[in-house]
Protein backbone atom coordinates (compact mmCIF):
# COMPACT_ATOMS: atom_id res chain seq x y z
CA UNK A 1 -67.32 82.48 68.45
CA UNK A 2 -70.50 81.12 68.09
CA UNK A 3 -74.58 82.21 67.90
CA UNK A 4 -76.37 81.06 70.86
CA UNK A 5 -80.03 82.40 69.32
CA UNK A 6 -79.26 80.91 65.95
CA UNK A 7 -77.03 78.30 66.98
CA UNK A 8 -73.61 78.73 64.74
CA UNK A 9 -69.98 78.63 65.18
CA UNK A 10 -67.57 80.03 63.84
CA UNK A 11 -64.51 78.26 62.25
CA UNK A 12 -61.50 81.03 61.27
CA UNK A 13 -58.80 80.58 58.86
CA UNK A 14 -55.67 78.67 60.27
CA UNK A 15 -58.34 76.75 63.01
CA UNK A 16 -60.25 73.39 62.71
CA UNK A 17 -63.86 72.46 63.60
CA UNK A 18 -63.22 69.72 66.59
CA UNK A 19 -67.24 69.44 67.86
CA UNK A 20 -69.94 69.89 65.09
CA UNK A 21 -73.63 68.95 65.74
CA UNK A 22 -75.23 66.95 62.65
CA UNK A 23 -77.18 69.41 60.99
CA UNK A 24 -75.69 72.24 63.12
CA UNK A 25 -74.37 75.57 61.21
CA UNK A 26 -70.94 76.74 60.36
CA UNK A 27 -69.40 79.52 58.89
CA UNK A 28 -66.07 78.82 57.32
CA UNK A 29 -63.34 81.93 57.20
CA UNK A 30 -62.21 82.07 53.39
CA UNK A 31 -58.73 82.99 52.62
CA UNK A 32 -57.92 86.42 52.73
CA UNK A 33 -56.26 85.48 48.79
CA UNK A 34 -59.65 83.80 48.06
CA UNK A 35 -61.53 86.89 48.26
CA UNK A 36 -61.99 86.84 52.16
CA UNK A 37 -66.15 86.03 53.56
CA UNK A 38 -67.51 82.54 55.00
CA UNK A 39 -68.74 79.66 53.46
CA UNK A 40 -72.42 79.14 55.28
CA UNK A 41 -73.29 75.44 55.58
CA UNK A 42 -74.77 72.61 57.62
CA UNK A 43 -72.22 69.97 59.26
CA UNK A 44 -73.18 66.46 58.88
CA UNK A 45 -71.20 62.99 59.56
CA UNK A 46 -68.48 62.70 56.92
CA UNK A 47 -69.44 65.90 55.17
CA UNK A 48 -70.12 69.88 54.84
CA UNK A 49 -73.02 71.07 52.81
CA UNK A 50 -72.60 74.80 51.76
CA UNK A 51 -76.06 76.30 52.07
CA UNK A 52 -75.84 79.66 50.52
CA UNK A 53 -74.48 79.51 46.71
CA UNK A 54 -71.39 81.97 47.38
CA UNK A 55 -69.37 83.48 50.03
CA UNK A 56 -71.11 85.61 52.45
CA UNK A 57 -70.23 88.29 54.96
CA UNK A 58 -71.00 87.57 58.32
CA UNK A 59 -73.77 89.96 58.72
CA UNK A 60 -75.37 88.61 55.69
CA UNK A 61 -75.11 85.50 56.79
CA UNK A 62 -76.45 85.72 60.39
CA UNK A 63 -79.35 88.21 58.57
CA UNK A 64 -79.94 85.05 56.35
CA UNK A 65 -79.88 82.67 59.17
CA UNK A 66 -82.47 85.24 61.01
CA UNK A 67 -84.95 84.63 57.92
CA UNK A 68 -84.67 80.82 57.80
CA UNK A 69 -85.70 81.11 61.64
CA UNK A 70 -88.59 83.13 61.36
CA UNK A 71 -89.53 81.35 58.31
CA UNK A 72 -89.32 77.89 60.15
CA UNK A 73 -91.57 79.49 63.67
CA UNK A 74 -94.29 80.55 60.85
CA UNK A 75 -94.77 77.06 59.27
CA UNK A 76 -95.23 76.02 62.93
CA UNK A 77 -98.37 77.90 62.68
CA UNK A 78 -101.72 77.41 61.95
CA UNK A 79 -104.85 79.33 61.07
CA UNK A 80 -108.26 77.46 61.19
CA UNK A 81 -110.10 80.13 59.22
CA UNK A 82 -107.99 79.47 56.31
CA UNK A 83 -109.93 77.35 53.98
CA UNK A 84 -108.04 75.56 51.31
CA UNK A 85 -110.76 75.54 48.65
């Protein structure tokens, strides 16, 4: 399973991640003995950096991964009647 707007995938417990894209997101499936959830974090060569400071549910995760994306089209914008001083 993956996120085609927000651009996840998915790894469940038992499976491996073969294809990651540096910088790409992944949630991890915790053990069910663990406390269950997914570890949210960014793929890069040689290493996984979790993103969000504890296990999240999916749905808070991809509701998380909504707000970084709206956040992110925002600072794309710019208002020339804003005046810095």
């Amino acid at each position: 399973m993956g996120g085609k707007e927000l651009k996840f995938q998915v790894v469940y417990r038992g499976e491996v991640l073969e294809n990651y894209q540096p910088g790409g997101w992944v949630f991890f499936q915790r053990p069910k003995e663990c406390g269950g959830g997914y570890w949210l974090g960014r793929t890069y060569d040689g290493v996984f950096i979790i993103e969000y400071e504890r296990p999240v549910s999916m749905h808070d995760g991809v509701v998380y991964l909504n707000s970084l994306n709206r956040i992110e089209a925002q600072s794309q914008e710019f208002d020339p009647n804003l005046s810095l001083f």
